[in-house]
Protein backbone atom coordinates (compact mmCIF):
# COMPACT_ATOMS: atom_id res chain seq x y z
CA UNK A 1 -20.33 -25.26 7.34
CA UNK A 2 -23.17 -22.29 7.70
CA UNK A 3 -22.24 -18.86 6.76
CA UNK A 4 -21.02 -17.50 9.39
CA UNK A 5 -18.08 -19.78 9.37
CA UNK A 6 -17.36 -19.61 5.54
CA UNK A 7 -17.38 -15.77 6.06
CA UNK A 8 -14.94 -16.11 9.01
CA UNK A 9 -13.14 -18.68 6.63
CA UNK A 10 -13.08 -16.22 3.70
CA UNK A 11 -11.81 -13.28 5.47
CA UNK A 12 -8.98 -15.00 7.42
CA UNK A 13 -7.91 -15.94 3.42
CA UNK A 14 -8.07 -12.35 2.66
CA UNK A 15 -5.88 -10.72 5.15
CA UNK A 16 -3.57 -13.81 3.98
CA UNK A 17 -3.12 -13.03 0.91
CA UNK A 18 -3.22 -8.62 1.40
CA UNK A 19 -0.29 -9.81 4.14
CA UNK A 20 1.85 -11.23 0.66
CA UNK A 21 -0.02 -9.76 -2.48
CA UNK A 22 -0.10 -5.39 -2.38
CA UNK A 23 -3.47 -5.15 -4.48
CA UNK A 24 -6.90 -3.34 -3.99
CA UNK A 25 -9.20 -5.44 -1.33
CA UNK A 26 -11.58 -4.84 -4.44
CA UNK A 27 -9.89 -7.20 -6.72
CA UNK A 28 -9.19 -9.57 -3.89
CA UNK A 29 -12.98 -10.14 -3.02
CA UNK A 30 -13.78 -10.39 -6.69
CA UNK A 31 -11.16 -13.22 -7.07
CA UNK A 32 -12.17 -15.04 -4.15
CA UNK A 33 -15.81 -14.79 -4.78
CA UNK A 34 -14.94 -16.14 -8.26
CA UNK A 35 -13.40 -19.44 -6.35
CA UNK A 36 -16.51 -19.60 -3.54
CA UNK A 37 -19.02 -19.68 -6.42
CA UNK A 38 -17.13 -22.72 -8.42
CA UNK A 39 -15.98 -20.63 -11.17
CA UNK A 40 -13.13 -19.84 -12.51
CA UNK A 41 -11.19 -16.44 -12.94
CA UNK A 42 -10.13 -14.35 -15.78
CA UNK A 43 -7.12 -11.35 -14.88
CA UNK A 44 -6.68 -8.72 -17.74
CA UNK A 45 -3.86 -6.58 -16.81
CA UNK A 46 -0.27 -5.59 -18.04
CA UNK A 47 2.82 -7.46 -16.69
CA UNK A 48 4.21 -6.66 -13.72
CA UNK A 49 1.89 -6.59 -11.86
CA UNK A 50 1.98 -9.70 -9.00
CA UNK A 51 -0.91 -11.68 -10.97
CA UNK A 52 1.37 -14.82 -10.11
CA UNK A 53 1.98 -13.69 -6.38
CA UNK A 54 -1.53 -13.43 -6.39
CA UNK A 55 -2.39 -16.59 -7.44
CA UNK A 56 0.11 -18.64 -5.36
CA UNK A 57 -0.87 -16.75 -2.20
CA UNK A 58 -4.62 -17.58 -2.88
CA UNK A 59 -3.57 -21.18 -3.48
CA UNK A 60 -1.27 -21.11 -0.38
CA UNK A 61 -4.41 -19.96 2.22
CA UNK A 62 -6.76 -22.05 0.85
CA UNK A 63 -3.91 -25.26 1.21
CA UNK A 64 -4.74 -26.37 -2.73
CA UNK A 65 -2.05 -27.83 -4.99
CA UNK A 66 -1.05 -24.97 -7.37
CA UNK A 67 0.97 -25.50 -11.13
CA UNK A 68 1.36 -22.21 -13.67
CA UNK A 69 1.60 -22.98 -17.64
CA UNK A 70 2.88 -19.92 -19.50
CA UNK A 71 0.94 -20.44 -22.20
CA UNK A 72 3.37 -19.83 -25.56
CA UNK A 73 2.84 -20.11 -29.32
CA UNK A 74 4.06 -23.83 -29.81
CA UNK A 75 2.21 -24.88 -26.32
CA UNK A 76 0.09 -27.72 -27.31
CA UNK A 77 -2.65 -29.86 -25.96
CA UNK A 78 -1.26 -32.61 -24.70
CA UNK A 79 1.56 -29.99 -22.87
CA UNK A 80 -1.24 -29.07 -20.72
CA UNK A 81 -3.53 -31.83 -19.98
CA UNK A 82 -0.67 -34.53 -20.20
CA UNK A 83 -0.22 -37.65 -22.98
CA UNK A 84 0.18 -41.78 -22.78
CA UNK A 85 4.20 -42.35 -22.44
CA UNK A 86 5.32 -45.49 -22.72
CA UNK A 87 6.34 -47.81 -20.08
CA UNK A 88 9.75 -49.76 -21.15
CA UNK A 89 9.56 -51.78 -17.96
CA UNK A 90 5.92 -52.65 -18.13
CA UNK A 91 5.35 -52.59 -22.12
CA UNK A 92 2.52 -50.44 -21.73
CA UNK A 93 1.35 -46.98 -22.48
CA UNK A 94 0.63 -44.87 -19.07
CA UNK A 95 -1.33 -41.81 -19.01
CA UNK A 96 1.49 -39.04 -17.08
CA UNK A 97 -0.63 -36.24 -16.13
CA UNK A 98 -0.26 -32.43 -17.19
CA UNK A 99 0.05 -29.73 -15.27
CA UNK A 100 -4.23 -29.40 -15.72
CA UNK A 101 -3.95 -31.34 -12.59
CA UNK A 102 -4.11 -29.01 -9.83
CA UNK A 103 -6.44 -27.58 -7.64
CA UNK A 104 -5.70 -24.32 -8.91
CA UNK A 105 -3.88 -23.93 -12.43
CA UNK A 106 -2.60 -20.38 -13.60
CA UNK A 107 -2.85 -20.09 -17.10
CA UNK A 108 -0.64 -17.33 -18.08
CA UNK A 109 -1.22 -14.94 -20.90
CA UNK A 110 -3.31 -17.50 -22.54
CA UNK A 111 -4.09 -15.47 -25.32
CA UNK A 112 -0.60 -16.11 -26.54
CA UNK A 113 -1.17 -20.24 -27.45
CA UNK A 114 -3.62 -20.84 -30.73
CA UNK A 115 -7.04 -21.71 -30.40
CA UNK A 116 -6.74 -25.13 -30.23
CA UNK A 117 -4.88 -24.90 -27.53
CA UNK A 118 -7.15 -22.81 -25.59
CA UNK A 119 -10.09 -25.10 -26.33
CA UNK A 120 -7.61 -27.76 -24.51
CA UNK A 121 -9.07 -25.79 -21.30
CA UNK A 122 -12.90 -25.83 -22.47
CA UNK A 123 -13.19 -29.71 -21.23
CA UNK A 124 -11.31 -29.09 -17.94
CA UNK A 125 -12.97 -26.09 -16.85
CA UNK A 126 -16.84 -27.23 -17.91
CA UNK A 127 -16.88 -30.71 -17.26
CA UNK A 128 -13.87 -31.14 -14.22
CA UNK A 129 -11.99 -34.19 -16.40
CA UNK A 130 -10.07 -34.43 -19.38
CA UNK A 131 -9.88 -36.73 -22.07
CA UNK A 132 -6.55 -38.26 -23.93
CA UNK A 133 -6.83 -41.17 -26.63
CA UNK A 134 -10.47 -41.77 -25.21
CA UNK A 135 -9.87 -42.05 -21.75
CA UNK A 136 -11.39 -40.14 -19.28
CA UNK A 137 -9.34 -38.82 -16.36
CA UNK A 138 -10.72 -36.70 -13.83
CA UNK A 139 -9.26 -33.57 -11.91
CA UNK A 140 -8.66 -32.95 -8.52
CA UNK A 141 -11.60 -31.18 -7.10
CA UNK A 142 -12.34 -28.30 -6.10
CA UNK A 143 -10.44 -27.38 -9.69
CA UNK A 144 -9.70 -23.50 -10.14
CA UNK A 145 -8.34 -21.91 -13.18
CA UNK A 146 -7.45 -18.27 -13.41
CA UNK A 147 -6.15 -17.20 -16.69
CA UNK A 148 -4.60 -14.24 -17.39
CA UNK A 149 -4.15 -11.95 -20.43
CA UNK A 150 -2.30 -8.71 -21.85
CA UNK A 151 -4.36 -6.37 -22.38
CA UNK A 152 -1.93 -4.08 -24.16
CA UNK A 153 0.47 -6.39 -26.60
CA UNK A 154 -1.29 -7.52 -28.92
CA UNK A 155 0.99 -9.15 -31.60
CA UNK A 156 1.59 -12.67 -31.92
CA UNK A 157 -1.90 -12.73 -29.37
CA UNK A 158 -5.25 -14.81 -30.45
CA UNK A 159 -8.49 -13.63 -29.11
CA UNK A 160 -9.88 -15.86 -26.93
CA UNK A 161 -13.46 -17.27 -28.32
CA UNK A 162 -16.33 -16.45 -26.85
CA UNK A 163 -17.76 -19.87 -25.75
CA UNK A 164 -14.36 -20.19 -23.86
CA UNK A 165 -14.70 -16.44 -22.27
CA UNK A 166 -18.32 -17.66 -21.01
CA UNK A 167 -16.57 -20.45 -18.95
CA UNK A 168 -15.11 -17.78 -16.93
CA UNK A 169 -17.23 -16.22 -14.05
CA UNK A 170 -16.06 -13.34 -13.34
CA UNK A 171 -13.05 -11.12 -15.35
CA UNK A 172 -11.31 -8.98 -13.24
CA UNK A 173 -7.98 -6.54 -12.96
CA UNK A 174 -5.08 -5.95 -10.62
CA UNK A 175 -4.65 -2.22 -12.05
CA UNK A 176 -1.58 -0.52 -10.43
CA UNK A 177 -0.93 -0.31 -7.02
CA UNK A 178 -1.28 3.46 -5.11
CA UNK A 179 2.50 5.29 -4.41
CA UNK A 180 2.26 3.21 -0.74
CA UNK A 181 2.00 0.07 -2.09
CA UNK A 182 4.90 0.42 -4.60
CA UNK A 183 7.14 2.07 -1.83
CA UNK A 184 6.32 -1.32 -0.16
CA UNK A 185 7.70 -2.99 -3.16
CA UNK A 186 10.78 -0.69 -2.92
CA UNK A 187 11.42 -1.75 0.59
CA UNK A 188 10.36 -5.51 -0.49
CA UNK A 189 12.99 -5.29 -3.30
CA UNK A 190 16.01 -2.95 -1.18
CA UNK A 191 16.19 -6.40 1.12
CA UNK A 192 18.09 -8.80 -1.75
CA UNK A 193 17.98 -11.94 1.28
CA UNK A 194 14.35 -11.71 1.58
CA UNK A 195 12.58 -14.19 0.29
CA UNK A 196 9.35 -13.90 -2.02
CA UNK A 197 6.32 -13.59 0.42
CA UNK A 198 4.67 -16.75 1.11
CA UNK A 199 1.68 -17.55 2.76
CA UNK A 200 0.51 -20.29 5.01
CA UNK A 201 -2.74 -21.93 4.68
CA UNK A 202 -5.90 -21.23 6.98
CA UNK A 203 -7.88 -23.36 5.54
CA UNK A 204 -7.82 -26.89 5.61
CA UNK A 205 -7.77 -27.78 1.45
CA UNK A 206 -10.43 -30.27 2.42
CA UNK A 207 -12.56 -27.75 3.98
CA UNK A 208 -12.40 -25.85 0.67
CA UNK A 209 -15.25 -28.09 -0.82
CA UNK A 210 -17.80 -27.57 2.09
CA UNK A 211 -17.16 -23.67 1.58
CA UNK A 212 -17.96 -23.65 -1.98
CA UNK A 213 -21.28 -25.42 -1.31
CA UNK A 214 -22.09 -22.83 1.43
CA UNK A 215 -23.47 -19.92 -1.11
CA UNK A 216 -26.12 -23.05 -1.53
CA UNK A 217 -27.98 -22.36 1.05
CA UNK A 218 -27.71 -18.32 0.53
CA UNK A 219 -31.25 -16.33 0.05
CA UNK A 220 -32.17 -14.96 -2.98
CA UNK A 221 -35.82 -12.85 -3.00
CA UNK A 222 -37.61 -13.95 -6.56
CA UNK A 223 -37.19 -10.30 -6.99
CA UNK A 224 -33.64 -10.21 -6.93
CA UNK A 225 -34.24 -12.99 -9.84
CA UNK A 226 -36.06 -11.11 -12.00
CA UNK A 227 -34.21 -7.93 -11.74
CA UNK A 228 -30.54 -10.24 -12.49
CA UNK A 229 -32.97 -12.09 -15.26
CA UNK A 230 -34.11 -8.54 -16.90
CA UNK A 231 -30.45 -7.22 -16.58
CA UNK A 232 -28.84 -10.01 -18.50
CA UNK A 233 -31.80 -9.67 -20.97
CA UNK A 234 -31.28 -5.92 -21.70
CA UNK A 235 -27.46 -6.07 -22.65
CA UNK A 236 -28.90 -7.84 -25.66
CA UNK A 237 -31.30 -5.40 -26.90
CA UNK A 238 -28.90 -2.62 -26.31
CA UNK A 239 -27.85 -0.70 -29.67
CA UNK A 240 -23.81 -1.32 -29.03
CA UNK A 241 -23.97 -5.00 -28.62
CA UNK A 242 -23.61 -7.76 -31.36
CA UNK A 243 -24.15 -10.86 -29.13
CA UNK A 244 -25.54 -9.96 -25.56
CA UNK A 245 -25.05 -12.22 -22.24
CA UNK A 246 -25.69 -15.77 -22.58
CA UNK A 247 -27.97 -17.67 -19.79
CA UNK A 248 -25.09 -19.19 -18.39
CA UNK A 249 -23.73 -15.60 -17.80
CA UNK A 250 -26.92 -14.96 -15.88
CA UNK A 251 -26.60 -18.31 -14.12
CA UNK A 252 -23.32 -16.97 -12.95
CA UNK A 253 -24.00 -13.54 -11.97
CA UNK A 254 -26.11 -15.43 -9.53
CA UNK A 255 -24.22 -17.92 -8.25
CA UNK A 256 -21.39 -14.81 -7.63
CA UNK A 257 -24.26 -12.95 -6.04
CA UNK A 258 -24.36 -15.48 -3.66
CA UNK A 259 -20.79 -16.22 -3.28
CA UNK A 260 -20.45 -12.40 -2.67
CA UNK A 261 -22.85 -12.33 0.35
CA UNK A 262 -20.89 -14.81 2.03
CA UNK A 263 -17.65 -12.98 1.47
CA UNK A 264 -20.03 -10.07 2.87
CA UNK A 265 -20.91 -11.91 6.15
CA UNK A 266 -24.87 -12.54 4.89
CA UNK A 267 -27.25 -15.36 4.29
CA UNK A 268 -28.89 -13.17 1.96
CA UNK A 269 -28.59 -11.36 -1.65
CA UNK A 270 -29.17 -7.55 -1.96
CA UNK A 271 -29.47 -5.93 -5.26
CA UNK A 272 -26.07 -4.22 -3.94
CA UNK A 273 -24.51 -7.84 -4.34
CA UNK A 274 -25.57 -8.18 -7.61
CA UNK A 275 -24.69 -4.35 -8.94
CA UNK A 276 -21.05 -4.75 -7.80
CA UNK A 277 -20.54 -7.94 -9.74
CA UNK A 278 -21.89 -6.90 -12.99
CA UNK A 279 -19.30 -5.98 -14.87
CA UNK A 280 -16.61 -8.16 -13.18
CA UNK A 281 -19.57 -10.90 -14.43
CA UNK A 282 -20.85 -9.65 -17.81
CA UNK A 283 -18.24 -7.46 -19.38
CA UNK A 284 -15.94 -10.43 -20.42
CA UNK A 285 -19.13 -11.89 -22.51
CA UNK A 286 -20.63 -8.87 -24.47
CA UNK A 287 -19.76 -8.69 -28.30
CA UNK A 288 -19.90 -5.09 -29.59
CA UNK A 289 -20.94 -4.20 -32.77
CA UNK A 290 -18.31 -3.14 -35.25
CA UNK A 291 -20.06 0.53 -34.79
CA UNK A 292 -19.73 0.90 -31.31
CA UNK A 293 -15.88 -0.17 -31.49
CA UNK A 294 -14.99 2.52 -33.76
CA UNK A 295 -16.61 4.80 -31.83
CA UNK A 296 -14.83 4.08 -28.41
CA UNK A 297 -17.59 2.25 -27.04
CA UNK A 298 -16.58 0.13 -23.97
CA UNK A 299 -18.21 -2.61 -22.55
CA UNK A 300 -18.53 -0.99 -19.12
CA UNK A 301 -20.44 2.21 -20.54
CA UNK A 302 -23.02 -0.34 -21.97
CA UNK A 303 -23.35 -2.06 -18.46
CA UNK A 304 -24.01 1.34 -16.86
CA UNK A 305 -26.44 2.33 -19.37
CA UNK A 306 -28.03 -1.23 -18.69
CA UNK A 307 -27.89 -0.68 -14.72
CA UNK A 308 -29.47 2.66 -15.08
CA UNK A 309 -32.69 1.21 -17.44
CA UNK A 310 -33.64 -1.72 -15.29
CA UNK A 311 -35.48 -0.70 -12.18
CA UNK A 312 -33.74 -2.01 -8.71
CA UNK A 313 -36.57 -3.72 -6.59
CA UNK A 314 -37.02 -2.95 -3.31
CA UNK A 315 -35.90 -5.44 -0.21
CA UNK A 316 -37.75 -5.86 2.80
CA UNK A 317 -34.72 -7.74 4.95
């Protein structure tokens, strides 16, 4: 697949899911370049929102298996990636698989189960296989998880920890829809026999693979390097932050660079690419000091005070 057909591929997804999902075309390309760059995604937003619908529909164009956990208090480990039952007919233990194993897995308002649970995830979404009572057991591939999280309600909640927040590529947010899209959801809502929008796939789920190795073979000038390089590298001398942007954060803000382009229709990366995905890519992963949090400090002010310091190179394309 070059890139001209995984950009066809990509936008045919799109105006799948905008067709069953009202959100910003924003947040959809930010989600989808999450999935084209083999990462996973991270939704902060309040309920109600369609994060779900969302999900589903992307599932439902791409034709990938899809399973949702509502992640609770008492959810444990072995309710997600599955346990050994035993077999009265055989004698044996069996492994019965979770609900881990999906192409793409919605873990919702997973800052409600305890750490422990949460690190349940780490294997899955770093390595692609889980383990139970030493056994090894792969996942489907490609394997897609996009958590979400209240950012408002936070009793009964547990932070997620930051080497888990780091497997995430890109964090992103629904936000509210403008006063036409909720008078859609009005009329949506008025027609009680109506069914919840679906969407069919246009993408073959086995064609899913061969787009995600497409951003491969995307351009990136060694200046465009250096000037992702020196941005991850100056959110760690910044005053406000505790613990700046790891190298795998950098590693991803590339890969999504790249993924991005093809969404964009190019076999190339502009700094443009790599300036729209910063925050989406770095914000999740910056630790503020205890300073800057009492004084209001966001991570997004930091990012644009990191943008403006760090010199954009020029492209000869």
């Amino acid at each position: 697949m070059d890139v001209d057909l995984a950009t066809s591929r990509t936008a045919a997804v799109l105006e799948a899911v905008e067709s069953a999902v009202i959100a910003k075309r924003s947040f959809l390309e930010t989600v989808l370049t999450g999935v084209v760059g083999g990462g996973h995604v991270l939704l902060e937003d309040v309920p109600g929102t369609g994060k779900t619908l969302a999900a589903r529909s992307l599932a439902g164009a791409l034709d990938l298996s899809f399973t949702r956990i509502q992640f609770t208090p008492d959810l444990l480990p072995a309710d997600i990636t599955g346990s050994n039952v035993f077999d009265e007919r055989s004698g044996e233990f069996t492994f019965a698989e979770g609900p881990v194993f999906a192409n793409v897995v919605l873990a919702d308002e997973i800052n409600r189960a305890p750490p422990k649970t949460q690190a349940a995830l780490l294997e899955a979404m770093g390595e692609g296989q889980v383990s139970v009572d030493g056994e090894t057991y792969p996942l489907p591939d490609p394997f897609v998880v996009i958590a979400t999280q209240n950012p408002v309600e936070q009793e009964g909640t547990f932070g997620l920890p930051e080497a888990q927040r780091d497997r995430f590529m890109v964090k992103t947010s629904m936000g509210y829809p403008d006063r036409d899209g909720e008078l859609e959801l009005i009329d949506r809502r008025a027609d009680r026999t109506a069914s919840i929008p679906s969407v069919s796939s246009v993408v073959d789920g086995d064609d899913v693979t061969a787009l995600r190795a497409v951003p491969e073979s995307v351009r990136v000038d060694q200046k465009v390097r250096a000037y992702l390089v020196d941005l991850g590298r100056a959110t760690r001398e910044h005053s406000a932050v505790a613990v700046g942007v790891s190298p795998r954060g950098i590693q991803h803000l590339f890969e999504a660079a790249r993924a991005h382009a093809v969404v964009r229709g190019r076999g190339y990366v502009v700094p443009d690419d790599v300036k729209r995905l910063l925050e989406p890519v770095f914000g999740h992963r910056l630790v503020l000091t205890t300073e800057a949090e009492i004084d209001g400090t966001d991570p997004a002010d930091v990012l644009a005070d990191v943008a403006g310091d760090v010199d954009v190179p020029a492209m000869d394309v």
